[in-house]
C-alpha atoms as a PDB file:
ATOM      1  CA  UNK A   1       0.000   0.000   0.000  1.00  0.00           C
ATOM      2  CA  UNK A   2       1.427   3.179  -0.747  1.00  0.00           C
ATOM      3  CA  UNK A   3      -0.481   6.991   0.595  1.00  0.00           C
ATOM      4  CA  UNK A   4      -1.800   9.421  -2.032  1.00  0.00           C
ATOM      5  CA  UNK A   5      -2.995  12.910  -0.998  1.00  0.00           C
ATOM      6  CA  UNK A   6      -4.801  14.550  -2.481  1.00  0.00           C
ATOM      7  CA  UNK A   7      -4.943  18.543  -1.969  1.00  0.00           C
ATOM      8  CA  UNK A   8      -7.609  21.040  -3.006  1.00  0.00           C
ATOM      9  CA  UNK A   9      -7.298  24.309  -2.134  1.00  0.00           C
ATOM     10  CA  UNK A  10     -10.045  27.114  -2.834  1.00  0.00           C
ATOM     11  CA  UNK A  11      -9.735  31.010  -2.977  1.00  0.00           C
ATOM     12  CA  UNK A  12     -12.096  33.846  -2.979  1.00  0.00           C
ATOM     13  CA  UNK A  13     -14.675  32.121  -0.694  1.00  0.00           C
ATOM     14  CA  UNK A  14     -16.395  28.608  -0.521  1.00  0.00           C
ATOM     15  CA  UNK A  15     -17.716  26.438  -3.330  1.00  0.00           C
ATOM     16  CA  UNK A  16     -21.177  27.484  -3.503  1.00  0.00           C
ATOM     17  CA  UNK A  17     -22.597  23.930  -4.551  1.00  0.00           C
ATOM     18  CA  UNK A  18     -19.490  21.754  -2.970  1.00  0.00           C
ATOM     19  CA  UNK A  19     -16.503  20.059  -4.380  1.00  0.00           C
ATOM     20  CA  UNK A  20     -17.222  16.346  -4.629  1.00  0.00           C
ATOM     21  CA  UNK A  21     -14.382  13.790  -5.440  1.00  0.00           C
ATOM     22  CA  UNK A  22     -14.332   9.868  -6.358  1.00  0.00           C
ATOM     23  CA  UNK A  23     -12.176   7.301  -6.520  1.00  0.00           C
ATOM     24  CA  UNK A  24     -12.724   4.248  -8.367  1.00  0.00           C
ATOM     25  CA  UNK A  25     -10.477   1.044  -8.774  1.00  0.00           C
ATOM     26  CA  UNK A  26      -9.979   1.258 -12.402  1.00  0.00           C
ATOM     27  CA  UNK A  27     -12.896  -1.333 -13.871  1.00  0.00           C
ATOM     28  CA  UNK A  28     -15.465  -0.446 -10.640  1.00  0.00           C
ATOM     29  CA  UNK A  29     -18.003   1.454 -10.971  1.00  0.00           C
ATOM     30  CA  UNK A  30     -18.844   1.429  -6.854  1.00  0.00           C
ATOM     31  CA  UNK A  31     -16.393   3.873  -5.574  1.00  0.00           C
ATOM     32  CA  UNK A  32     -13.579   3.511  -2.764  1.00  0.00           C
ATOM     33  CA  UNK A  33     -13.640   6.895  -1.500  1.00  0.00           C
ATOM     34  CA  UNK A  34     -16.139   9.686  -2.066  1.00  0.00           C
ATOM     35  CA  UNK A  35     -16.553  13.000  -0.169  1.00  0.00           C
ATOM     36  CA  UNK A  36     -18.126  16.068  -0.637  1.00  0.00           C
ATOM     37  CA  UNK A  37     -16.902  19.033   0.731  1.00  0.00           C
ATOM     38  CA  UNK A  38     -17.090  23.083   0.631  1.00  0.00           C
ATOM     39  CA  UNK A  39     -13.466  24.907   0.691  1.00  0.00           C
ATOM     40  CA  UNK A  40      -9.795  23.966   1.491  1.00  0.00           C
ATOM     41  CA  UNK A  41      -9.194  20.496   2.066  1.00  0.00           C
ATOM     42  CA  UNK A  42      -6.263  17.737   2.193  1.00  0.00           C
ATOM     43  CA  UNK A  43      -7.058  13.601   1.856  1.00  0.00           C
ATOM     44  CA  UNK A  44      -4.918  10.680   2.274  1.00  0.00           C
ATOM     45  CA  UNK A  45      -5.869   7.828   0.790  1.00  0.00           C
ATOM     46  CA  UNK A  46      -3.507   3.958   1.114  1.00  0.00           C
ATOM     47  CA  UNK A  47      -4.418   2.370  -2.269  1.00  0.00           C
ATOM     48  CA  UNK A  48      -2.899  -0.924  -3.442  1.00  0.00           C
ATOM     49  CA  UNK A  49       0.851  -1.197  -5.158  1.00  0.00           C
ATOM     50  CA  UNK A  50       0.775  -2.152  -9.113  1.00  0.00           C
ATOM     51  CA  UNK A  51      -2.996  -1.318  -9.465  1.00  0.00           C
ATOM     52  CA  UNK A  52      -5.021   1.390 -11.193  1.00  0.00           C
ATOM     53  CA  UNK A  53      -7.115   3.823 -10.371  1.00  0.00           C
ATOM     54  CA  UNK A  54      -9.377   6.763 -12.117  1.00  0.00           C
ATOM     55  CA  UNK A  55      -9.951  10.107  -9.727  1.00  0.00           C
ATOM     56  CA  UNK A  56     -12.953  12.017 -10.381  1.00  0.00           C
ATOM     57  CA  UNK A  57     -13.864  15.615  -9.168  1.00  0.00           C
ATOM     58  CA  UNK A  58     -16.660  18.208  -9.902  1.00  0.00           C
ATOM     59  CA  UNK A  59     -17.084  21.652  -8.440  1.00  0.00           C
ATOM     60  CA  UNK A  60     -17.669  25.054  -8.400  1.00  0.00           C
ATOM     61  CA  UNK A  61     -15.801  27.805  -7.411  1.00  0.00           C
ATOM     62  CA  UNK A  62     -16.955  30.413  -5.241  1.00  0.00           C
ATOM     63  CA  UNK A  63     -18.705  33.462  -6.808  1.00  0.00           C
ATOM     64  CA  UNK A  64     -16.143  36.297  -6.036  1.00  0.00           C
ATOM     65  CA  UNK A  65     -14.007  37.818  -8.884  1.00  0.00           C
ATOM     66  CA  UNK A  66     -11.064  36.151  -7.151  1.00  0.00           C
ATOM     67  CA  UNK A  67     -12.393  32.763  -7.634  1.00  0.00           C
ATOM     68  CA  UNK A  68      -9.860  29.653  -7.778  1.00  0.00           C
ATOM     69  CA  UNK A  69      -9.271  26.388  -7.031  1.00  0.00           C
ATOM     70  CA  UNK A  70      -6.306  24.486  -7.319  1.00  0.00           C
ATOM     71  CA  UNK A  71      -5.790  20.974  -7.617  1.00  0.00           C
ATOM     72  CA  UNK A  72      -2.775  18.359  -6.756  1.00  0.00           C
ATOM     73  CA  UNK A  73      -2.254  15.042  -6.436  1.00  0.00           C
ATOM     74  CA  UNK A  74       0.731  13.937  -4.740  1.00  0.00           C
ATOM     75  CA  UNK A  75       2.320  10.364  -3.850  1.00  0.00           C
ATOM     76  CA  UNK A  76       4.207   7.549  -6.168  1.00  0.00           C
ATOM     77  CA  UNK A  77       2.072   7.740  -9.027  1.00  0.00           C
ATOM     78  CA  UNK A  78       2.031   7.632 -12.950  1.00  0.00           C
ATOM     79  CA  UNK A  79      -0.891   9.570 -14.541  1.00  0.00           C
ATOM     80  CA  UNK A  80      -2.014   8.297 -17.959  1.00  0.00           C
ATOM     81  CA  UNK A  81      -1.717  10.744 -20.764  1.00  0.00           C
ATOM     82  CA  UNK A  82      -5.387  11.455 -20.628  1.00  0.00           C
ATOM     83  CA  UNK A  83      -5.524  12.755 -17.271  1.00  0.00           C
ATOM     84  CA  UNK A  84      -5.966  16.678 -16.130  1.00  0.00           C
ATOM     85  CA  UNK A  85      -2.897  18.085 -15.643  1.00  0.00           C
ATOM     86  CA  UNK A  86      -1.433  17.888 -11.914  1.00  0.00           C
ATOM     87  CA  UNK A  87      -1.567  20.524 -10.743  1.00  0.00           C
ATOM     88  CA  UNK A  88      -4.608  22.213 -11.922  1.00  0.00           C
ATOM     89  CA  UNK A  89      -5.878  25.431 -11.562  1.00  0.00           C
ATOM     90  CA  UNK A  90      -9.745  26.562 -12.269  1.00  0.00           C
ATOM     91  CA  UNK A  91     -11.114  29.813 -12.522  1.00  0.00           C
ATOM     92  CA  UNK A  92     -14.328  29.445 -14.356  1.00  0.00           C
ATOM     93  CA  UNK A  93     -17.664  28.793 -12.424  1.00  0.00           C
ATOM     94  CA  UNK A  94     -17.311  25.194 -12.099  1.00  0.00           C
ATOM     95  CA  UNK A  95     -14.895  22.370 -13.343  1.00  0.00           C
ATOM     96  CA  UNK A  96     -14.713  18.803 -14.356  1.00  0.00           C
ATOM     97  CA  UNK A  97     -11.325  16.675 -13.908  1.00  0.00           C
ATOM     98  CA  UNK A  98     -10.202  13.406 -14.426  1.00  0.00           C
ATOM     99  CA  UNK A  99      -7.455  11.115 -13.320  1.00  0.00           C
ATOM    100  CA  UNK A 100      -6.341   8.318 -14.460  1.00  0.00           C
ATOM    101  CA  UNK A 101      -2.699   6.545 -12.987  1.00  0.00           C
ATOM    102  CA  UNK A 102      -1.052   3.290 -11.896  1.00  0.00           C
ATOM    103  CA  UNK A 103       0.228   3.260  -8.572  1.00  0.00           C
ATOM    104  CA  UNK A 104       4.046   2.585  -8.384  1.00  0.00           C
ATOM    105  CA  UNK A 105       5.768  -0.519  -7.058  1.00  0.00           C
ATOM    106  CA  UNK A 106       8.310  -0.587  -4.337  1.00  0.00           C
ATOM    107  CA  UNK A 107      11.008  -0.717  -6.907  1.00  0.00           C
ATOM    108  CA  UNK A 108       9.398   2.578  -8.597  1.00  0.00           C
ATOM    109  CA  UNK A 109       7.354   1.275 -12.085  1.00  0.00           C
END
Protein backbone atom coordinates (compact mmCIF):
# COMPACT_ATOMS: atom_id res chain seq x y z
CA UNK A 1 0.00 0.00 0.00
CA UNK A 2 1.43 3.18 -0.75
CA UNK A 3 -0.48 6.99 0.60
CA UNK A 4 -1.80 9.42 -2.03
CA UNK A 5 -3.00 12.91 -1.00
CA UNK A 6 -4.80 14.55 -2.48
CA UNK A 7 -4.94 18.54 -1.97
CA UNK A 8 -7.61 21.04 -3.01
CA UNK A 9 -7.30 24.31 -2.13
CA UNK A 10 -10.04 27.11 -2.83
CA UNK A 11 -9.73 31.01 -2.98
CA UNK A 12 -12.10 33.85 -2.98
CA UNK A 13 -14.68 32.12 -0.69
CA UNK A 14 -16.40 28.61 -0.52
CA UNK A 15 -17.72 26.44 -3.33
CA UNK A 16 -21.18 27.48 -3.50
CA UNK A 17 -22.60 23.93 -4.55
CA UNK A 18 -19.49 21.75 -2.97
CA UNK A 19 -16.50 20.06 -4.38
CA UNK A 20 -17.22 16.35 -4.63
CA UNK A 21 -14.38 13.79 -5.44
CA UNK A 22 -14.33 9.87 -6.36
CA UNK A 23 -12.18 7.30 -6.52
CA UNK A 24 -12.72 4.25 -8.37
CA UNK A 25 -10.48 1.04 -8.77
CA UNK A 26 -9.98 1.26 -12.40
CA UNK A 27 -12.90 -1.33 -13.87
CA UNK A 28 -15.47 -0.45 -10.64
CA UNK A 29 -18.00 1.45 -10.97
CA UNK A 30 -18.84 1.43 -6.85
CA UNK A 31 -16.39 3.87 -5.57
CA UNK A 32 -13.58 3.51 -2.76
CA UNK A 33 -13.64 6.89 -1.50
CA UNK A 34 -16.14 9.69 -2.07
CA UNK A 35 -16.55 13.00 -0.17
CA UNK A 36 -18.13 16.07 -0.64
CA UNK A 37 -16.90 19.03 0.73
CA UNK A 38 -17.09 23.08 0.63
CA UNK A 39 -13.47 24.91 0.69
CA UNK A 40 -9.79 23.97 1.49
CA UNK A 41 -9.19 20.50 2.07
CA UNK A 42 -6.26 17.74 2.19
CA UNK A 43 -7.06 13.60 1.86
CA UNK A 44 -4.92 10.68 2.27
CA UNK A 45 -5.87 7.83 0.79
CA UNK A 46 -3.51 3.96 1.11
CA UNK A 47 -4.42 2.37 -2.27
CA UNK A 48 -2.90 -0.92 -3.44
CA UNK A 49 0.85 -1.20 -5.16
CA UNK A 50 0.77 -2.15 -9.11
CA UNK A 51 -3.00 -1.32 -9.47
CA UNK A 52 -5.02 1.39 -11.19
CA UNK A 53 -7.11 3.82 -10.37
CA UNK A 54 -9.38 6.76 -12.12
CA UNK A 55 -9.95 10.11 -9.73
CA UNK A 56 -12.95 12.02 -10.38
CA UNK A 57 -13.86 15.62 -9.17
CA UNK A 58 -16.66 18.21 -9.90
CA UNK A 59 -17.08 21.65 -8.44
CA UNK A 60 -17.67 25.05 -8.40
CA UNK A 61 -15.80 27.81 -7.41
CA UNK A 62 -16.95 30.41 -5.24
CA UNK A 63 -18.71 33.46 -6.81
CA UNK A 64 -16.14 36.30 -6.04
CA UNK A 65 -14.01 37.82 -8.88
CA UNK A 66 -11.06 36.15 -7.15
CA UNK A 67 -12.39 32.76 -7.63
CA UNK A 68 -9.86 29.65 -7.78
CA UNK A 69 -9.27 26.39 -7.03
CA UNK A 70 -6.31 24.49 -7.32
CA UNK A 71 -5.79 20.97 -7.62
CA UNK A 72 -2.77 18.36 -6.76
CA UNK A 73 -2.25 15.04 -6.44
CA UNK A 74 0.73 13.94 -4.74
CA UNK A 75 2.32 10.36 -3.85
CA UNK A 76 4.21 7.55 -6.17
CA UNK A 77 2.07 7.74 -9.03
CA UNK A 78 2.03 7.63 -12.95
CA UNK A 79 -0.89 9.57 -14.54
CA UNK A 80 -2.01 8.30 -17.96
CA UNK A 81 -1.72 10.74 -20.76
CA UNK A 82 -5.39 11.45 -20.63
CA UNK A 83 -5.52 12.75 -17.27
CA UNK A 84 -5.97 16.68 -16.13
CA UNK A 85 -2.90 18.08 -15.64
CA UNK A 86 -1.43 17.89 -11.91
CA UNK A 87 -1.57 20.52 -10.74
CA UNK A 88 -4.61 22.21 -11.92
CA UNK A 89 -5.88 25.43 -11.56
CA UNK A 90 -9.74 26.56 -12.27
CA UNK A 91 -11.11 29.81 -12.52
CA UNK A 92 -14.33 29.44 -14.36
CA UNK A 93 -17.66 28.79 -12.42
CA UNK A 94 -17.31 25.19 -12.10
CA UNK A 95 -14.90 22.37 -13.34
CA UNK A 96 -14.71 18.80 -14.36
CA UNK A 97 -11.32 16.67 -13.91
CA UNK A 98 -10.20 13.41 -14.43
CA UNK A 99 -7.46 11.12 -13.32
CA UNK A 100 -6.34 8.32 -14.46
CA UNK A 101 -2.70 6.55 -12.99
CA UNK A 102 -1.05 3.29 -11.90
CA UNK A 103 0.23 3.26 -8.57
CA UNK A 104 4.05 2.59 -8.38
CA UNK A 105 5.77 -0.52 -7.06
CA UNK A 106 8.31 -0.59 -4.34
CA UNK A 107 11.01 -0.72 -6.91
CA UNK A 108 9.40 2.58 -8.60
CA UNK A 109 7.35 1.28 -12.09
Amino acid sequence: MKTITLNITVTGGASILGIIYKIFKKGNTVPLFEKTENGTFSEEFELNEDAEYDLYIIGSNPLSAERNTRIKIDGDITLSEDSDLNPANRKGNGYLLTYHFKVNNKKGS
